[in-house]
PDB file of N, CA and C in Angstrom:
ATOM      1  N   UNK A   1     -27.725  46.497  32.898  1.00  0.00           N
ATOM      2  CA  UNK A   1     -27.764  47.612  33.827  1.00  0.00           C
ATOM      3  C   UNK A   1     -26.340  48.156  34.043  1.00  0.00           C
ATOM      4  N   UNK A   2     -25.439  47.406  34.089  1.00  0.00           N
ATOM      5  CA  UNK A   2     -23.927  47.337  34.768  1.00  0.00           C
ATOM      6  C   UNK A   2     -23.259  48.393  33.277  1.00  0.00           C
ATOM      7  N   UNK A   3     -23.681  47.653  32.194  1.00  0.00           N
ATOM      8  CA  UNK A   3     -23.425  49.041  30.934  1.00  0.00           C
ATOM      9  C   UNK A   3     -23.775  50.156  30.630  1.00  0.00           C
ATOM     10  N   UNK A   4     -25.391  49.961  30.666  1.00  0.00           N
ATOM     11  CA  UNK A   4     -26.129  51.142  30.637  1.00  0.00           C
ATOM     12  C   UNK A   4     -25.433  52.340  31.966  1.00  0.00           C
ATOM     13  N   UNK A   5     -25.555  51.714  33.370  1.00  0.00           N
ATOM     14  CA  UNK A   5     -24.912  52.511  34.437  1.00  0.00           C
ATOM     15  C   UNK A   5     -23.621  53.854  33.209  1.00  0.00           C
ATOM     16  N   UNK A   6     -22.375  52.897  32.970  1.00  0.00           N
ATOM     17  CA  UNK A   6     -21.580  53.074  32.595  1.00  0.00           C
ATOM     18  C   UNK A   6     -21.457  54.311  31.212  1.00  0.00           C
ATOM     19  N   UNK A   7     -22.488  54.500  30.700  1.00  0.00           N
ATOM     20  CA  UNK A   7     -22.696  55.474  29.636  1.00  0.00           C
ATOM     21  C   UNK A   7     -22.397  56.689  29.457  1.00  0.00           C
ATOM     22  N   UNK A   8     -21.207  57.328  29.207  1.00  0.00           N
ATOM     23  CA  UNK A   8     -21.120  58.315  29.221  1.00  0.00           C
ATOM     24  C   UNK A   8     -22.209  59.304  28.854  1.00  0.00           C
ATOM     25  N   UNK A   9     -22.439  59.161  27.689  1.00  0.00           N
ATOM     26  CA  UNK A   9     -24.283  59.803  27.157  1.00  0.00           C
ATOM     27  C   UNK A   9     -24.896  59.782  27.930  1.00  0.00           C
ATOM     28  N   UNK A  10     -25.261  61.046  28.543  1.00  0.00           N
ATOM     29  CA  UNK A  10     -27.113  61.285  29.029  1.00  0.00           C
ATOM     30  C   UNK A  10     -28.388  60.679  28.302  1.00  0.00           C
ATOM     31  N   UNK A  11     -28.093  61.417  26.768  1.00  0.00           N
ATOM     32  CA  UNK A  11     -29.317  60.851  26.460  1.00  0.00           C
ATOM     33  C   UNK A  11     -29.535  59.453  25.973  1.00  0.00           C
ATOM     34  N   UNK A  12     -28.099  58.879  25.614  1.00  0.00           N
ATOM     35  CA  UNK A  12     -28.717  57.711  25.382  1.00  0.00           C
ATOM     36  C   UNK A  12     -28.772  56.755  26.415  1.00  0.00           C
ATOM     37  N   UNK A  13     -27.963  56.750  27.674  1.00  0.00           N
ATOM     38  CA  UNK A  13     -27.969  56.449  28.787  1.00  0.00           C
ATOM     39  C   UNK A  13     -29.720  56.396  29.466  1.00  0.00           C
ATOM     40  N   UNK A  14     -30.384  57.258  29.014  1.00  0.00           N
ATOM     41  CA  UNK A  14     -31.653  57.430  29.598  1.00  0.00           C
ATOM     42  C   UNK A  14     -32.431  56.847  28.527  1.00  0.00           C
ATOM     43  N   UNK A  15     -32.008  56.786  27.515  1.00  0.00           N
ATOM     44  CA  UNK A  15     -32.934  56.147  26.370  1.00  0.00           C
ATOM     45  C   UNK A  15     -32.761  54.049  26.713  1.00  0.00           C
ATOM     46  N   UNK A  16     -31.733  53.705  27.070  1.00  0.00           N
ATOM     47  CA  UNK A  16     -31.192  52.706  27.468  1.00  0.00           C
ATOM     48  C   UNK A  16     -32.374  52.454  28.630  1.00  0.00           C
ATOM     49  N   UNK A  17     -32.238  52.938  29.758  1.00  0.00           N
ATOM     50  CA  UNK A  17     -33.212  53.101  30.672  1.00  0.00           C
ATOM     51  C   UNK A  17     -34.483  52.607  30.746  1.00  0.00           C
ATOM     52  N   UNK A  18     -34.869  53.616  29.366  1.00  0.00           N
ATOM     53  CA  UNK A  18     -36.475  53.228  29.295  1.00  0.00           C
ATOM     54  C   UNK A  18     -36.620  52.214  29.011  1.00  0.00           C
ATOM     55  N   UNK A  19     -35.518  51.793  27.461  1.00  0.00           N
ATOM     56  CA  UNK A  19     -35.705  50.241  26.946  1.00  0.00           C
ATOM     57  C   UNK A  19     -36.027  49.557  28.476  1.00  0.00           C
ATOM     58  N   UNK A  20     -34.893  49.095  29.272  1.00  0.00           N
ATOM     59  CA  UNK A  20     -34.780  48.223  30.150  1.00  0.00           C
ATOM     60  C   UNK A  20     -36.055  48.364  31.232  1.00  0.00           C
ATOM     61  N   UNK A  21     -37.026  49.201  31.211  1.00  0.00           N
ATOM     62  CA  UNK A  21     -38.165  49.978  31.708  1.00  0.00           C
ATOM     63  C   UNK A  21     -39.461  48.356  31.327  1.00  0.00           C
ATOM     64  N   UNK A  22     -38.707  48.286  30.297  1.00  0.00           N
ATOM     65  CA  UNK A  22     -40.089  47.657  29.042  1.00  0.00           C
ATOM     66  C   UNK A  22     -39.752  45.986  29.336  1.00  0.00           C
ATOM     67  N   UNK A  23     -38.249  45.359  29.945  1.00  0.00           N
ATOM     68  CA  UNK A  23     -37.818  44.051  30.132  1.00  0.00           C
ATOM     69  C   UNK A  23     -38.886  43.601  31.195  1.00  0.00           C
ATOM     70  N   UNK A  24     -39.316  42.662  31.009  1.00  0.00           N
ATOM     71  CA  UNK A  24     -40.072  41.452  31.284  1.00  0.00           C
ATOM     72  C   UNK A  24     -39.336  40.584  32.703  1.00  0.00           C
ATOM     73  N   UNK A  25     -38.124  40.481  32.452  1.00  0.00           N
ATOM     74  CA  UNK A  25     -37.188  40.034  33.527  1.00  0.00           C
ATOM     75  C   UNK A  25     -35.673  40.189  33.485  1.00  0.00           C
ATOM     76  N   UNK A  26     -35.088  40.253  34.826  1.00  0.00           N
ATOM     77  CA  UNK A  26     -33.614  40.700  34.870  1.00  0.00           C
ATOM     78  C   UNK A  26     -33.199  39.315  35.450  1.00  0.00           C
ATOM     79  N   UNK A  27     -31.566  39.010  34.755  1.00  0.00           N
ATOM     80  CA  UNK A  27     -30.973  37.635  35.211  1.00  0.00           C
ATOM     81  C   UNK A  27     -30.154  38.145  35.527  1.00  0.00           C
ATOM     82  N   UNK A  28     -30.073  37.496  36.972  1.00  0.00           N
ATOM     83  CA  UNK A  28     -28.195  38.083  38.027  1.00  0.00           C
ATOM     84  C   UNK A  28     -27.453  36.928  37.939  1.00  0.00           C
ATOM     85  N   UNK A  29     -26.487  37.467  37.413  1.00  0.00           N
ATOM     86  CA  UNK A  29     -25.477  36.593  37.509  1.00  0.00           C
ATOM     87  C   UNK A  29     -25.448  35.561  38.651  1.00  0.00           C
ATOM     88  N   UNK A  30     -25.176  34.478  38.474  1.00  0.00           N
ATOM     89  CA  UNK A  30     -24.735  33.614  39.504  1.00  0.00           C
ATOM     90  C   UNK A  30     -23.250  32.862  39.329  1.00  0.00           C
ATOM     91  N   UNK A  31     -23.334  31.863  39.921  1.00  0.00           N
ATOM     92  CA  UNK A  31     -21.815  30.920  39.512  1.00  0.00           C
ATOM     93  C   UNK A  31     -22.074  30.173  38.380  1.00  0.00           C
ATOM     94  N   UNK A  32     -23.311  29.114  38.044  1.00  0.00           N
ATOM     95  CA  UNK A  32     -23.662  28.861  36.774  1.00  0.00           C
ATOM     96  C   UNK A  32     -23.234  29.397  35.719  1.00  0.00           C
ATOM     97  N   UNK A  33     -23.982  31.019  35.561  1.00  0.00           N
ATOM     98  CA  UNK A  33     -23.877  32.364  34.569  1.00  0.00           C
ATOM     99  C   UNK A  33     -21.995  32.283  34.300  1.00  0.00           C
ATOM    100  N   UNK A  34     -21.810  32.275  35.425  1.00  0.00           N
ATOM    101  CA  UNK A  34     -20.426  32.691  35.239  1.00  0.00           C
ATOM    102  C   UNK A  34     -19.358  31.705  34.936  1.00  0.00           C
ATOM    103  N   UNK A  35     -19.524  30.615  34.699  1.00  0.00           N
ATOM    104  CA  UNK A  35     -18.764  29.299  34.774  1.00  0.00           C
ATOM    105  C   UNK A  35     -18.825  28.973  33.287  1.00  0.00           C
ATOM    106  N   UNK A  36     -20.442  29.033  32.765  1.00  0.00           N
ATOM    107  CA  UNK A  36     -20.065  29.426  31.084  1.00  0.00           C
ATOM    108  C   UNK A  36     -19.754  30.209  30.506  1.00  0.00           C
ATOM    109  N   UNK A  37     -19.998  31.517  30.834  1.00  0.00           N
ATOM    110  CA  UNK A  37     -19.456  32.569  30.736  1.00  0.00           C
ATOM    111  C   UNK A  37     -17.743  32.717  30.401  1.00  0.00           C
ATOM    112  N   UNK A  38     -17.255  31.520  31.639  1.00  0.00           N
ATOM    113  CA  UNK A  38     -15.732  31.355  30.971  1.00  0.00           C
ATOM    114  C   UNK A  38     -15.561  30.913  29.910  1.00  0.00           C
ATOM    115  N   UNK A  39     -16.345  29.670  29.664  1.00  0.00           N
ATOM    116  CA  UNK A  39     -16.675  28.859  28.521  1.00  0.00           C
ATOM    117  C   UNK A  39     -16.175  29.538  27.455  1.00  0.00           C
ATOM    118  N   UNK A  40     -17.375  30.464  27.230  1.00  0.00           N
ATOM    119  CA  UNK A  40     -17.412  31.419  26.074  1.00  0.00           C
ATOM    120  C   UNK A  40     -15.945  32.483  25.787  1.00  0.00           C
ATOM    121  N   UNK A  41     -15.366  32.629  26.953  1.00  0.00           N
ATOM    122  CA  UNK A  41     -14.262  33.873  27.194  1.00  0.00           C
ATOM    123  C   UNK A  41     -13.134  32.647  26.377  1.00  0.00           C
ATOM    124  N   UNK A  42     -12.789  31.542  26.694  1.00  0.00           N
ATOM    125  CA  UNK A  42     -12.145  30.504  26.235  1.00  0.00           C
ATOM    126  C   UNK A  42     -11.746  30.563  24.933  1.00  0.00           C
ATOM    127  N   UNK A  43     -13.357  30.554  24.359  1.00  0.00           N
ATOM    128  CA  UNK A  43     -13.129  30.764  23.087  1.00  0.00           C
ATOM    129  C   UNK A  43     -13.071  31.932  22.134  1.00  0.00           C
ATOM    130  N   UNK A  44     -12.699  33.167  22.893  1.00  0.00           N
ATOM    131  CA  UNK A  44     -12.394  34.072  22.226  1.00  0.00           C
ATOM    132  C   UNK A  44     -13.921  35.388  22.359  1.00  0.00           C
ATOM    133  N   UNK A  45     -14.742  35.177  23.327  1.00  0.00           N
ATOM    134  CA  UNK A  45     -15.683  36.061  23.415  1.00  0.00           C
ATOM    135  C   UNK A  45     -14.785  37.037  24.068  1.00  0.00           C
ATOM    136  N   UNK A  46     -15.052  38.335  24.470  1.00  0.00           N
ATOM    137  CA  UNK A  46     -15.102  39.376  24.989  1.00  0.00           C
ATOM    138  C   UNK A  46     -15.763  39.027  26.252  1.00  0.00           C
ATOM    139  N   UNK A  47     -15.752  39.290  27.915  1.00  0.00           N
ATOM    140  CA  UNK A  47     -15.716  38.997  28.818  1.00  0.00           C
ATOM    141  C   UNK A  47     -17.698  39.421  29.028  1.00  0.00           C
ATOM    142  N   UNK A  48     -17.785  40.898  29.206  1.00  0.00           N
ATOM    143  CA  UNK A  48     -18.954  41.675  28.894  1.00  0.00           C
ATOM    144  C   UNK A  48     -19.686  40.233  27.996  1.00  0.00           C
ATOM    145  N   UNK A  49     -19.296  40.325  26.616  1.00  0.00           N
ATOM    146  CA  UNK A  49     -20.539  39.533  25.977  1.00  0.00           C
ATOM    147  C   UNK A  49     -20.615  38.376  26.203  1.00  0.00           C
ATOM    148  N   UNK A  50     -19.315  37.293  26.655  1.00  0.00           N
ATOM    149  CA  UNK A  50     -19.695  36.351  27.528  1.00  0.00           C
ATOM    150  C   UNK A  50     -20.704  36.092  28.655  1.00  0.00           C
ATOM    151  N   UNK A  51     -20.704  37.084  29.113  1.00  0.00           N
ATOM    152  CA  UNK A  51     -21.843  37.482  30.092  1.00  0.00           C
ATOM    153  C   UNK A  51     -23.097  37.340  29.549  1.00  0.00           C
ATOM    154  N   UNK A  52     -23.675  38.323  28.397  1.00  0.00           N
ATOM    155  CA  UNK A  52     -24.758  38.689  28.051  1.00  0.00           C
ATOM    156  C   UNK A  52     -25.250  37.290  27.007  1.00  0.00           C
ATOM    157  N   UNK A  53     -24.375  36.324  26.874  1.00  0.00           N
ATOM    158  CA  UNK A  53     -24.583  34.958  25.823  1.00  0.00           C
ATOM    159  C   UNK A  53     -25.074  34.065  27.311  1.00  0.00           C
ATOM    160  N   UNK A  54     -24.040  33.490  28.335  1.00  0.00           N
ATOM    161  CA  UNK A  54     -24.620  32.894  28.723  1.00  0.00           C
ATOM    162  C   UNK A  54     -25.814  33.679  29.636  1.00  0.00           C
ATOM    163  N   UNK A  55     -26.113  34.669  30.111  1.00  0.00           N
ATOM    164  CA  UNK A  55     -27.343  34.899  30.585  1.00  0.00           C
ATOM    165  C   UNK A  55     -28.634  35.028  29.673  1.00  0.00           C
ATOM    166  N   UNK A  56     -28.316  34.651  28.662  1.00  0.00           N
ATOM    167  CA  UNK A  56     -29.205  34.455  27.721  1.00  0.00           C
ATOM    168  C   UNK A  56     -29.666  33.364  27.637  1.00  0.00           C
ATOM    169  N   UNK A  57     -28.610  32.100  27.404  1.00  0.00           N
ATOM    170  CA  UNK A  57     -28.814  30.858  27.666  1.00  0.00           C
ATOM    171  C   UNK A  57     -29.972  30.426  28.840  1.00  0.00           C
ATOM    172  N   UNK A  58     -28.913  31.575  29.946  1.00  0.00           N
ATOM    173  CA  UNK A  58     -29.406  30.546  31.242  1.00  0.00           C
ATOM    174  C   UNK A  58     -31.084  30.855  31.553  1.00  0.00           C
ATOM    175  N   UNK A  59     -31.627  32.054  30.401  1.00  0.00           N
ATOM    176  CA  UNK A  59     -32.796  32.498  30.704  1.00  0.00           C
ATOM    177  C   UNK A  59     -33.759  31.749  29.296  1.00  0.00           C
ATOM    178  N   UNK A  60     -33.531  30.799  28.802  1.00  0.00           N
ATOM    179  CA  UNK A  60     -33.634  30.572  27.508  1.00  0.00           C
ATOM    180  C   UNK A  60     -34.401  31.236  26.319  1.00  0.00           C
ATOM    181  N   UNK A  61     -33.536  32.026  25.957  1.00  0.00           N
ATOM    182  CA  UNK A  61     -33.846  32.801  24.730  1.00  0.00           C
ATOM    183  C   UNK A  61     -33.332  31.738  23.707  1.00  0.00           C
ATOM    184  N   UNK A  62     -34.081  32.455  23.217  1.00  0.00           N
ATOM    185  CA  UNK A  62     -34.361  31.961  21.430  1.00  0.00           C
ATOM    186  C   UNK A  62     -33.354  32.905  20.878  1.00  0.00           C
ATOM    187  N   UNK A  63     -33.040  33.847  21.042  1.00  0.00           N
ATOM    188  CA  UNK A  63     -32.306  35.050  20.345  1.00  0.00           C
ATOM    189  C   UNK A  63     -31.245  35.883  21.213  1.00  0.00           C
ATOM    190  N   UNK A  64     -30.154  36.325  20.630  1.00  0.00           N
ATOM    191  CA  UNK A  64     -29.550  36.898  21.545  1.00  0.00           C
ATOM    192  C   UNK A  64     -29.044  38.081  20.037  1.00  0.00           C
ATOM    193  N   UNK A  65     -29.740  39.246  19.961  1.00  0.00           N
ATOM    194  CA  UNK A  65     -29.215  40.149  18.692  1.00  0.00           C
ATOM    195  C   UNK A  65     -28.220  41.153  19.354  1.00  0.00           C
ATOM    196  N   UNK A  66     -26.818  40.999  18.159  1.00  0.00           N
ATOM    197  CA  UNK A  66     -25.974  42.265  18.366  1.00  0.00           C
ATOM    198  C   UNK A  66     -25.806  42.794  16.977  1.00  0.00           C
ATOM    199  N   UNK A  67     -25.349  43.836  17.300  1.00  0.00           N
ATOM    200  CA  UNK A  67     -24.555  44.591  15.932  1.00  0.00           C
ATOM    201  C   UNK A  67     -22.739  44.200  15.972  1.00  0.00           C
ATOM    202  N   UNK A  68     -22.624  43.848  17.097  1.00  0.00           N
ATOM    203  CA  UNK A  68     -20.744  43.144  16.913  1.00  0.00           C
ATOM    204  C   UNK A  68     -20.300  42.215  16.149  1.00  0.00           C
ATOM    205  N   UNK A  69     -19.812  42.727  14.896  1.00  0.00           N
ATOM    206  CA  UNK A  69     -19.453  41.391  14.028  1.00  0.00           C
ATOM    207  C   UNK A  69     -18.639  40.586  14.761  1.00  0.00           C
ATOM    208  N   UNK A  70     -18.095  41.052  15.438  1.00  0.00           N
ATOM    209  CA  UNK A  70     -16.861  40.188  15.963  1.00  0.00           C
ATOM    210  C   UNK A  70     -17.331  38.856  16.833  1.00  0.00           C
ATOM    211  N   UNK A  71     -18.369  39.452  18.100  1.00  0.00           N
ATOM    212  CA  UNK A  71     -18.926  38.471  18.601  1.00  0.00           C
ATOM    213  C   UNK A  71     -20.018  37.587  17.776  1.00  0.00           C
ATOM    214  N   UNK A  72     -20.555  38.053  16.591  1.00  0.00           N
ATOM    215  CA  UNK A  72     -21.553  37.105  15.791  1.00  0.00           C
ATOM    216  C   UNK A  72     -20.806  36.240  15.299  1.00  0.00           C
ATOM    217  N   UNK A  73     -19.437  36.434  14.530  1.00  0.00           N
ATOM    218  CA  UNK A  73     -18.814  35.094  14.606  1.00  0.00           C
ATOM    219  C   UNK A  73     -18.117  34.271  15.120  1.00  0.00           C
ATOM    220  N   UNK A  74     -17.468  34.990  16.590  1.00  0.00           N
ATOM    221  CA  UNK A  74     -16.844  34.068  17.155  1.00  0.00           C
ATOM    222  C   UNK A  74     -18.478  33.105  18.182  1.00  0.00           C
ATOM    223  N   UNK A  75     -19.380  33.680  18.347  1.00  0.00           N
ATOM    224  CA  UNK A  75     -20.162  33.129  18.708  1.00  0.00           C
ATOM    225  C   UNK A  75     -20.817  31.635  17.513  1.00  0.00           C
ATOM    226  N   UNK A  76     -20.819  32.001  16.507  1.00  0.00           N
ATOM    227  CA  UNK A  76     -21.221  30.861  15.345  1.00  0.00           C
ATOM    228  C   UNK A  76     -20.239  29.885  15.664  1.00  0.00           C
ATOM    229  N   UNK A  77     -18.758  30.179  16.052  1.00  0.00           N
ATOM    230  CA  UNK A  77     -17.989  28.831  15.981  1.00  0.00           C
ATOM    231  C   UNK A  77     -18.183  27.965  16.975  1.00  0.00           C
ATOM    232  N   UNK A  78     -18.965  28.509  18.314  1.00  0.00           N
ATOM    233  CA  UNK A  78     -19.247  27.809  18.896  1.00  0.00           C
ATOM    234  C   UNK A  78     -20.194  26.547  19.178  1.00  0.00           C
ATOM    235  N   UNK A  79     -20.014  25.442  19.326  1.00  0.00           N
ATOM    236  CA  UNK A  79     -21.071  24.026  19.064  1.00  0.00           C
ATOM    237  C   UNK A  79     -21.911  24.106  19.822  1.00  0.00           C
ATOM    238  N   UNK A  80     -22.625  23.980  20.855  1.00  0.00           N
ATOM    239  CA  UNK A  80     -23.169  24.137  21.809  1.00  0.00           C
ATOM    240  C   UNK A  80     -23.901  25.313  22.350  1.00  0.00           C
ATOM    241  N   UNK A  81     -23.834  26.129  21.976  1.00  0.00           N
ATOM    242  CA  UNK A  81     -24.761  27.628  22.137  1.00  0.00           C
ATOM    243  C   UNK A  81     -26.122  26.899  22.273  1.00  0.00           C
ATOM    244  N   UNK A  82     -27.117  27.815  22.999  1.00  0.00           N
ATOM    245  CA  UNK A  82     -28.357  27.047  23.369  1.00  0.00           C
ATOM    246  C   UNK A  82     -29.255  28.113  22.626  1.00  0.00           C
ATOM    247  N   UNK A  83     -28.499  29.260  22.761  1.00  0.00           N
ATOM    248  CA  UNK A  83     -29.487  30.392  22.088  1.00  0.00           C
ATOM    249  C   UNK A  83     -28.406  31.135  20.714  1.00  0.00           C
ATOM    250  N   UNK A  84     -29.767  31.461  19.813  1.00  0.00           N
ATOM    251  CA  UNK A  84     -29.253  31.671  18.211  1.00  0.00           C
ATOM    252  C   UNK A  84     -28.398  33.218  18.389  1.00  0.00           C
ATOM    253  N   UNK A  85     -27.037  33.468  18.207  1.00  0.00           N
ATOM    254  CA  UNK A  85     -27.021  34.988  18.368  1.00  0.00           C
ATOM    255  C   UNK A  85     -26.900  35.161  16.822  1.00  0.00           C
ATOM    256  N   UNK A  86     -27.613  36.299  16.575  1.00  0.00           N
ATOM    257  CA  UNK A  86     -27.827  36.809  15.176  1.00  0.00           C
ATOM    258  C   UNK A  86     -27.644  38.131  15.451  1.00  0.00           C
ATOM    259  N   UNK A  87     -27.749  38.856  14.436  1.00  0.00           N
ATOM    260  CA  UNK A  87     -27.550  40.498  13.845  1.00  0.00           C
ATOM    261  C   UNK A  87     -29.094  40.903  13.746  1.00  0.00           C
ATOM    262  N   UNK A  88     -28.931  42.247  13.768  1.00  0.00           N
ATOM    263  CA  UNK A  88     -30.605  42.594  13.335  1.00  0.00           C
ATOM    264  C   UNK A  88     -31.195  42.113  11.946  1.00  0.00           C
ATOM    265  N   UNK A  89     -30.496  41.933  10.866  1.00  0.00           N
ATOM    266  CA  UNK A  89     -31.229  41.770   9.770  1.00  0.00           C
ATOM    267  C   UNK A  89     -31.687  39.804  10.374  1.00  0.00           C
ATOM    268  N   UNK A  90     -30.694  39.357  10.473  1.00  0.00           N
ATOM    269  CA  UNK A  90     -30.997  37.910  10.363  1.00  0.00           C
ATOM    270  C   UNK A  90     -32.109  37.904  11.484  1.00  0.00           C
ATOM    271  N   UNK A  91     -32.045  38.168  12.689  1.00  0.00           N
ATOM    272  CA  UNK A  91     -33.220  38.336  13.624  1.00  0.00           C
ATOM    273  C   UNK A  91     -34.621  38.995  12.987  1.00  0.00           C
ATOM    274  N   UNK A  92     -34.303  39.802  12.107  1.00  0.00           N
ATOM    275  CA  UNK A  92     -35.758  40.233  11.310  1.00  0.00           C
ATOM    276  C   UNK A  92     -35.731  39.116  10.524  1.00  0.00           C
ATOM    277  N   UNK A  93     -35.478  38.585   9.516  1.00  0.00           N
ATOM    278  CA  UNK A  93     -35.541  37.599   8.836  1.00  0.00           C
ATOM    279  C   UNK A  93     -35.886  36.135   9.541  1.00  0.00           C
ATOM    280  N   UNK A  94     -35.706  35.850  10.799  1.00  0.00           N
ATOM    281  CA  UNK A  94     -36.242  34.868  11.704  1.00  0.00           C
ATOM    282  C   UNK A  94     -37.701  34.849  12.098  1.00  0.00           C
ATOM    283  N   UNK A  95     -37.698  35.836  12.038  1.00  0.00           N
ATOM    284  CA  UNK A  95     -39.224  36.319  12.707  1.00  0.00           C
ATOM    285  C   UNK A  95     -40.216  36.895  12.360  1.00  0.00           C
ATOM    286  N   UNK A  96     -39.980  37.675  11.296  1.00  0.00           N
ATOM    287  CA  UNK A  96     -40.918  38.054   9.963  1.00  0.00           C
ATOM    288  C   UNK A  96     -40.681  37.180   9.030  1.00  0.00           C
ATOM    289  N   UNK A  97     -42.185  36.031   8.080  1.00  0.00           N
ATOM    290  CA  UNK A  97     -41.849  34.984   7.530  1.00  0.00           C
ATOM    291  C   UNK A  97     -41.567  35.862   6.339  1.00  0.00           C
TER     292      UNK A  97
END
């Protein structure tokens, strides 16, 4: 929400919207969220996607898909991740046999 807010774009700002229209459930940050969250910043995440990894965790997903190469691999070096972050192809390839 806190990004989407942030969108300069109208339309995709509102296209964002709807997606989040269609979510099932919203996770608020807490101190938990945020304590791994450093975790992740530690090792070289981006603060934002630190966020969006461990609230993923803390909601347990199976998947966490970006298009950021950067965070797909600094996320792989990590041991302990609870949830898989992949790219769209590998997330299609997970889930379509």
């Amino acid at each position: 929400m806190f990004e989407t807010q942030k969108n300069p774009d109208a339309s995709r700002r509102d296209y964002a919207f709807e997606v989040l229209r269609q979510a099932k459930a919203f996770i608020h940050v807490n101190e938990e969220i945020e304590n791994r969250a450093k975790k992740f910043t530690q090792a070289g995440i981006k603060p934002l996607d630190a966020l969006h990894l461990a609230s993923a965790e803390h909601a347990h997903a199976d998947y966490l898909c970006t298009t950021d190469d950067k965070f797909l691999k600094k996320a792989k070096t990590i041991k302990d991740v609870k949830t898989k972050v992949v790219s769209p192809i590998q997330l299609t390839e997970e889930i379509i046999p």
